[in-house]
Protein backbone atom coordinates (compact mmCIF):
# COMPACT_ATOMS: atom_id res chain seq x y z
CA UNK A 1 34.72 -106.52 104.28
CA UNK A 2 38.40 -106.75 102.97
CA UNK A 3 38.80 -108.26 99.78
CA UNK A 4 42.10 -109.12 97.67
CA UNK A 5 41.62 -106.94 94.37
CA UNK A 6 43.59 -107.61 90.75
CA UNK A 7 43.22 -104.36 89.53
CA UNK A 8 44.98 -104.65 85.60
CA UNK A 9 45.82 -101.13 84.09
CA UNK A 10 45.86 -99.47 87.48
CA UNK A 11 48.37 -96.83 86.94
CA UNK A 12 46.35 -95.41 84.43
CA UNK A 13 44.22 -92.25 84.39
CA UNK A 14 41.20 -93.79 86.41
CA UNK A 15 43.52 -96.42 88.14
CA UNK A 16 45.73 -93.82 89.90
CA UNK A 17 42.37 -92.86 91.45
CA UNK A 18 40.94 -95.79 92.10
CA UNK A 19 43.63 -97.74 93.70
CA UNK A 20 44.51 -95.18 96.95
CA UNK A 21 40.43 -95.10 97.36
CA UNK A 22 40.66 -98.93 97.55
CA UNK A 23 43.89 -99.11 100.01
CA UNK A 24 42.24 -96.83 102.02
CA UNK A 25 39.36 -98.97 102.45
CA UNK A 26 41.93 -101.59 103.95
CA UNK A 27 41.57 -103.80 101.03
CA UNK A 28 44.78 -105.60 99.36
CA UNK A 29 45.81 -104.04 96.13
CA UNK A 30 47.68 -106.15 93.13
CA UNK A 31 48.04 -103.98 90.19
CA UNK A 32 49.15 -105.16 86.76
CA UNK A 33 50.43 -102.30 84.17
CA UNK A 34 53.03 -102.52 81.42
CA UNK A 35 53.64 -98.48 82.12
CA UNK A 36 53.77 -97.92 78.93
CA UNK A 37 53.33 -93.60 79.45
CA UNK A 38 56.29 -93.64 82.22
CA UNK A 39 54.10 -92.37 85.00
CA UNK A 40 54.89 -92.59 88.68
CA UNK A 41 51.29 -91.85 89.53
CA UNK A 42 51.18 -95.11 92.18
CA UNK A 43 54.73 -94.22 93.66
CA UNK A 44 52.81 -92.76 96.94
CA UNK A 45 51.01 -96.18 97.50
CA UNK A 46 54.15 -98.21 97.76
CA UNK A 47 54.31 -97.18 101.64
CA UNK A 48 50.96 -99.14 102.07
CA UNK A 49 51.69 -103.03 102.63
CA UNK A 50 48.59 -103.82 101.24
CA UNK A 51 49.70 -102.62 97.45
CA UNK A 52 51.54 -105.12 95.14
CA UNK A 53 53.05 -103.94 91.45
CA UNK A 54 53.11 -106.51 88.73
CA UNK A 55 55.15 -105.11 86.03
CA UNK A 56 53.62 -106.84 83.06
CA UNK A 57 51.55 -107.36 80.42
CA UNK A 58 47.40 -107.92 80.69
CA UNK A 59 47.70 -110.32 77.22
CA UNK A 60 50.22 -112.61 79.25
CA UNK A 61 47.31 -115.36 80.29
CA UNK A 62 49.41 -117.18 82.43
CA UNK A 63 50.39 -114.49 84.46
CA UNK A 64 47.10 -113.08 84.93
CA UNK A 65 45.25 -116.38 85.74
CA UNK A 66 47.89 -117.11 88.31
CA UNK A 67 47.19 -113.73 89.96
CA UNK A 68 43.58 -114.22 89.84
CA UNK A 69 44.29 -117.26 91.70
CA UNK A 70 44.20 -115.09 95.45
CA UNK A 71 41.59 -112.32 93.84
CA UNK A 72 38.13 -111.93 95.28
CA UNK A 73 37.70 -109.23 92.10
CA UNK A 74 39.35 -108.27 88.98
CA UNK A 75 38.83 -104.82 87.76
CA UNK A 76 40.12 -104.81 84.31
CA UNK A 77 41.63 -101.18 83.45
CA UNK A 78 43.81 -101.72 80.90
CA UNK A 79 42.88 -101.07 77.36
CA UNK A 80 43.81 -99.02 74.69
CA UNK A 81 41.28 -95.70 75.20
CA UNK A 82 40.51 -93.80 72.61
CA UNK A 83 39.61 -94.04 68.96
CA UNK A 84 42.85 -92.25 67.45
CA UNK A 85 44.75 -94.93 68.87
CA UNK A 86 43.25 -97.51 68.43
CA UNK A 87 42.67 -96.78 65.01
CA UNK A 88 46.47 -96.23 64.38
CA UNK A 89 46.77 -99.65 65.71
CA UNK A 90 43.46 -102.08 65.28
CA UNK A 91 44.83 -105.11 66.16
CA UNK A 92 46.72 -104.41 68.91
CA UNK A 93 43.25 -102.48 70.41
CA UNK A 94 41.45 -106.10 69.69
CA UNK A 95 44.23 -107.81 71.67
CA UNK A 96 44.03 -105.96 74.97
CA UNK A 97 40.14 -104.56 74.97
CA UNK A 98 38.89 -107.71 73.60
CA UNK A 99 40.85 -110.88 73.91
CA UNK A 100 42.45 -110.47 77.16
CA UNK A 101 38.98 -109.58 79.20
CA UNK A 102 37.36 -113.22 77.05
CA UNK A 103 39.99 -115.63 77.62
CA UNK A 104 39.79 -114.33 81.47
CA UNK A 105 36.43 -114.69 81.52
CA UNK A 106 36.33 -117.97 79.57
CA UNK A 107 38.31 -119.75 82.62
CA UNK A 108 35.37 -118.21 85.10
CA UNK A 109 37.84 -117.60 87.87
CA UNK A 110 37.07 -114.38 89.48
CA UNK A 111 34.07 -112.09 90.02
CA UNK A 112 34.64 -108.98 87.18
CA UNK A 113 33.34 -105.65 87.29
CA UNK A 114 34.85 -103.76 84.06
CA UNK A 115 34.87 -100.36 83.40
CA UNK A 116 33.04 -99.84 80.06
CA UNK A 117 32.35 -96.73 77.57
CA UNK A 118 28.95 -95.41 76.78
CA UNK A 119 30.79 -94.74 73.49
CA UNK A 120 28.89 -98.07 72.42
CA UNK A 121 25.84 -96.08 71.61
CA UNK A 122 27.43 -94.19 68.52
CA UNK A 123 24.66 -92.41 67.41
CA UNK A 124 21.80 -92.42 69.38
CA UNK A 125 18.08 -92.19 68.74
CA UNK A 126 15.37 -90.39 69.67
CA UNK A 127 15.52 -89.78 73.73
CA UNK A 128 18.13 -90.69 76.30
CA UNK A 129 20.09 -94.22 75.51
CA UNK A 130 19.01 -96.88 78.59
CA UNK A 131 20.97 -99.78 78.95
CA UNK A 132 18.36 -101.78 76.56
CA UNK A 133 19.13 -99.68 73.95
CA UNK A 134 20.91 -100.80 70.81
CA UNK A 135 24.64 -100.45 71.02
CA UNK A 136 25.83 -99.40 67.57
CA UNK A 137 29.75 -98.60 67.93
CA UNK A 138 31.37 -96.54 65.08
CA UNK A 139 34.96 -97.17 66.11
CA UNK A 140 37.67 -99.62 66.48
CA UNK A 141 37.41 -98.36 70.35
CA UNK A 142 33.89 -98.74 70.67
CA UNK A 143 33.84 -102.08 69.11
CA UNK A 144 36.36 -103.44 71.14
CA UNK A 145 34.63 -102.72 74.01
CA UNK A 146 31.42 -104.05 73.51
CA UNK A 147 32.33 -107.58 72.74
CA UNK A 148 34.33 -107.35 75.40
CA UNK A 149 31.60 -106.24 77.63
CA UNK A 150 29.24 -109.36 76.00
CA UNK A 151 32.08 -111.47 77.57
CA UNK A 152 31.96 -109.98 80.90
CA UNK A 153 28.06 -109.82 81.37
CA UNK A 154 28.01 -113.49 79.80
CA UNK A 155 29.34 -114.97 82.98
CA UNK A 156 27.63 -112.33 85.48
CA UNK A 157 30.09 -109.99 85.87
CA UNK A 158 29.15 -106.11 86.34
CA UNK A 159 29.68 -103.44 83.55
CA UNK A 160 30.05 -99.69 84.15
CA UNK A 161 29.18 -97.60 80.92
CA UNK A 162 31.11 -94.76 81.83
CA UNK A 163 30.17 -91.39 80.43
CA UNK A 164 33.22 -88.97 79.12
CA UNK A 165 35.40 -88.87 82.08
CA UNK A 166 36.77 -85.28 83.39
CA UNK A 167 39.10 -84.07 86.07
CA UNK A 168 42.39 -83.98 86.92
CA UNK A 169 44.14 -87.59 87.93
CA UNK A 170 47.62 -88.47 89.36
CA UNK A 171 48.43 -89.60 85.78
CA UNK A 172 46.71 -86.97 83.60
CA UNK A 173 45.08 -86.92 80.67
CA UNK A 174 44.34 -83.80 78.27
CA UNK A 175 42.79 -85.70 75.50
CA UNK A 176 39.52 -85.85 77.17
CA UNK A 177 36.51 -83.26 76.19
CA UNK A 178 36.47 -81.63 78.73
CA UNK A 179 39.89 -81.52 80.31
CA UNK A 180 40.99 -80.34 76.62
CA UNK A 181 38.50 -77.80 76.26
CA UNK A 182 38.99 -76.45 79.66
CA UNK A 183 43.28 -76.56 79.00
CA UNK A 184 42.28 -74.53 75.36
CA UNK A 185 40.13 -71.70 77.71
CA UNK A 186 42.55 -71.13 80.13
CA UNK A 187 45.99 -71.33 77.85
CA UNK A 188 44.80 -70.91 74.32
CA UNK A 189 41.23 -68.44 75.21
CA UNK A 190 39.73 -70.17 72.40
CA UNK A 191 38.74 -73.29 70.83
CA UNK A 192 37.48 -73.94 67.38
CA UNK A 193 34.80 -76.87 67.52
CA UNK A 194 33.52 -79.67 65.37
CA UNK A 195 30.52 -81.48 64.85
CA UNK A 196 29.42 -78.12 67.58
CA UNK A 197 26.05 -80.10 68.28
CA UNK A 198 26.84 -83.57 69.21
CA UNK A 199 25.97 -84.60 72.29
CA UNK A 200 27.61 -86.38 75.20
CA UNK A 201 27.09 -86.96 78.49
CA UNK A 202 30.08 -86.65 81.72
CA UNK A 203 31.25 -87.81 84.84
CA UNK A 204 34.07 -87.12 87.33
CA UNK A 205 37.50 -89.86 87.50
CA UNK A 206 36.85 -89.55 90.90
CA UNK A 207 32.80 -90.38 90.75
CA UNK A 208 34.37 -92.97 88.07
CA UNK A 209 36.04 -94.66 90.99
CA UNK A 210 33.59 -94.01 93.67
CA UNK A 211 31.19 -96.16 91.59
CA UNK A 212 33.66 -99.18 91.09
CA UNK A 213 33.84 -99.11 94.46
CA UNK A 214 29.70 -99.28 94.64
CA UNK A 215 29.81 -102.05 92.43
CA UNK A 216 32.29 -103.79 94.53
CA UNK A 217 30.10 -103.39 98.02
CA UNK A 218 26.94 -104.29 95.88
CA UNK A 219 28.11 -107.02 93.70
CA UNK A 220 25.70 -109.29 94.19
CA UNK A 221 22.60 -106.62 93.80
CA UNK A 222 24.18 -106.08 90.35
CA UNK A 223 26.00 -108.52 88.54
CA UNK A 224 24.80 -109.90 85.48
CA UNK A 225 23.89 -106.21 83.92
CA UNK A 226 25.49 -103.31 82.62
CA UNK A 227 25.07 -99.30 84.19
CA UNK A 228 25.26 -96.44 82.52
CA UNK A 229 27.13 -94.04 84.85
CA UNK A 230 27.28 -90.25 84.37
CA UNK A 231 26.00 -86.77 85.26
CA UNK A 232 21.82 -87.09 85.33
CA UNK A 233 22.08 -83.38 84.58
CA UNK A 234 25.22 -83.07 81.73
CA UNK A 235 23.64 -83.97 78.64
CA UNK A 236 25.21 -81.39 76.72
CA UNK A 237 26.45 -80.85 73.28
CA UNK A 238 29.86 -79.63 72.57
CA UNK A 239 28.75 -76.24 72.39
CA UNK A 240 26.89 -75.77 75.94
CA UNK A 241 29.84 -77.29 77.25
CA UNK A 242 31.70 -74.32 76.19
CA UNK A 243 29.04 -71.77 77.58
CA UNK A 244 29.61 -73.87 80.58
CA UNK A 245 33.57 -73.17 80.93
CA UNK A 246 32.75 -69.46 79.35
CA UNK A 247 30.91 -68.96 82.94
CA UNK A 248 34.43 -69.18 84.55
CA UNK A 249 37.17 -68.24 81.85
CA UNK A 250 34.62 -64.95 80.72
CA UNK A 251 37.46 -64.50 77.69
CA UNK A 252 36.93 -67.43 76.31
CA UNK A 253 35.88 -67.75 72.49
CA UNK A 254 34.67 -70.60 71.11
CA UNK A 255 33.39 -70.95 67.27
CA UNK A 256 31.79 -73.77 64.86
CA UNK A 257 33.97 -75.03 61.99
CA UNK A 258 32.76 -75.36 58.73
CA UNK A 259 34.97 -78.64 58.03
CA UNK A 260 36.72 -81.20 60.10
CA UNK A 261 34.86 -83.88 62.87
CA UNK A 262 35.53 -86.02 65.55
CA UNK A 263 36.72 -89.42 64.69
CA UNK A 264 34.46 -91.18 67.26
CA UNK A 265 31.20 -89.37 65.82
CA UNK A 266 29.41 -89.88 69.10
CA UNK A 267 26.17 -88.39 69.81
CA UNK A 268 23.87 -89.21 72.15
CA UNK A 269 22.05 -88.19 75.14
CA UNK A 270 22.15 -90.90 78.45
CA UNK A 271 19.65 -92.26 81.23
CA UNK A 272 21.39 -92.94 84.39
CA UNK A 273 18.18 -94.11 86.13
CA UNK A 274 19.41 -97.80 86.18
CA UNK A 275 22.57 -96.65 88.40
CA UNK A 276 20.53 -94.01 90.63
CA UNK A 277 18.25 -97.13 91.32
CA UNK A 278 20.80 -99.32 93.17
CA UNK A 279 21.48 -95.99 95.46
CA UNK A 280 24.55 -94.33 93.89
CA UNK A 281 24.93 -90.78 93.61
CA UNK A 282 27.79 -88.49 91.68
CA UNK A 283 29.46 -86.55 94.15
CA UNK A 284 31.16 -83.72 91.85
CA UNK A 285 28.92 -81.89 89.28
CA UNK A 286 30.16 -80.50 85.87
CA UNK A 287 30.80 -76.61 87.17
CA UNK A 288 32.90 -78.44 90.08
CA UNK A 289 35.03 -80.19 87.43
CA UNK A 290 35.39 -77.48 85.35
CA UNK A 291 36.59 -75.33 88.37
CA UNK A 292 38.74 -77.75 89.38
CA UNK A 293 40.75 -78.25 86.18
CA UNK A 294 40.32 -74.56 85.66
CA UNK A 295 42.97 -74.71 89.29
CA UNK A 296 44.94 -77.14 87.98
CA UNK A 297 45.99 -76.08 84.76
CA UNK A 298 48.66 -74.23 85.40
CA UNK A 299 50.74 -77.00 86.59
CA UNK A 300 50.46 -78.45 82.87
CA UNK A 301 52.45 -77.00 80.33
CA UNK A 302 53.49 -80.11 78.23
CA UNK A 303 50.86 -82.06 75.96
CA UNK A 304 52.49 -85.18 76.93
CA UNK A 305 50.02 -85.46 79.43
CA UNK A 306 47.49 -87.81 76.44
CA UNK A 307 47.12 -91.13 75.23
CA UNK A 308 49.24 -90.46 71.99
């Protein structure tokens, strides 16, 4: 079926993905991004007829609710990702990963499937965090999020807890574990890690997409509950993620700091089982991503390619 999609955010680093996977499918394309990095990452999809650019801003109600007006879904992208900066700038984070998604869904006007974080979890307990686990959020980020995924789920919509996304995306980003760690191996040959034994789970931008697109297909199967979405088999902490890339960059070094941490703390192990239920499946596995980037690297000698 061909639907009419309002896809906010969607030159970002999972939107420049997820949009050509959608126009291929035939379906009608509106994105709304302020393009606030500069990036071209869309400028292939303006030869489709199907793909409209709103230059804009996701806060600007009246804009958005008139869009919605023609959408059969909105896919909410935009946010400020990332607890650095978010932190450097709380209320602004509130503004667009909060109130934007709540006074949308407050009017009730369109089916919503949101990308989400499993960041929500914080630190987790004993065993792998379902979605009935307690969310306990240590960040501005992770806060953010999951009122704004009480909104969504409030009025039926579908939530994707995405684990740490990986790979390499028409509009880049390096400030991702493992797209930074694999960037260190292959320019630096060495990384120096904090917080060596916290645990995260992963997932490829392009299984990322791939599952919006599941959601889409399967809305009605679905809505009403959140998903965690990641690698069954990449539970790993910081450090086995290294031995990992050390299996295809042999000279890379990687050692524990005595000081220092992360500023999202996260640590946590995932079930995907809810997910695998409905019949999804990843598609690219964590040695495929890390060979991948390992390719890829060499095109990237500039760190603007982060959400700084």
């Amino acid at each position: 079926m061909r639907y009419n999609l309002l896809v906010s955010g969607g030159a970002g680093y999972l939107g420049s993905i997820l949009v050509p996977m959608l126009l291929d499918r035939d379906h009608h394309v509106t994105i709304l991004d302020n393009f606030m990095y500069g990036q071209t990452s869309l400028a292939e999809c303006c030869a489709d007829p199907n793909f409209t650019i709103i230059r804009g801003d996701c806060r600007d109600m009246n804009m958005v609710n008139e869009l919605l007006k023609d959408a059969d879904f909105f896919i909410p992208l935009a946010a400020i990702v990332g607890a650095p900066v978010c932190d450097r700038d709380p209320g602004l984070a509130w503004e667009v990963n909060y109130k934007a998604i709540a006074d949308h869904m407050s009017k009730k006007t369109c089916p919503t499937i949101m990308p989400m974080t499993n960041s929500g979890y914080g630190i987790g307990g004993d065993g792998a965090c379902t979605e009935d686990s307690p969310l306990n959020p240590l960040s501005v980020y992770g806060r953010s999020k999951v009122e704004a995924e009480k909104a969504v789920l409030d009025y039926d919509g579908v939530t994707l807890r995405f684990a740490t996304l990986m790979g390499i995306s028409q509009r880049m980003r390096f400030d991702l574990l493992v797209n930074d760690f694999c960037r260190r191996a292959v320019q630096d040959r060495f990384v120096i890690l904090f917080e060596a034994r916290f645990r995260r789970n992963y997932l490829h931008v392009r299984d990322a997409a791939l599952a919006i697109l599941f959601a889409i297909e399967n809305f009605e199967q679905m809505k009403g509950r959140p998903y965690n979405v990641g690698l069954p088999d990449a539970n790993l902490t910081k450090w086995e993620l290294c031995e990992r890339i050390k299996l295809q960059v042999p000279d890379f070094f990687f050692v524990e700091a005595a000081i220092g941490g992360d500023p999202d703390k996260r640590n946590y192990s995932i079930s995907n089982e809810r997910i695998l239920a409905t019949g999804w499946r990843p598609r690219y596995s964590l040695d495929d991503s890390i060979a991948e980037l390992i390719r890829a690297i060499p095109i990237y000698k500039s760190l603007q390619w982060q959400n700084v």
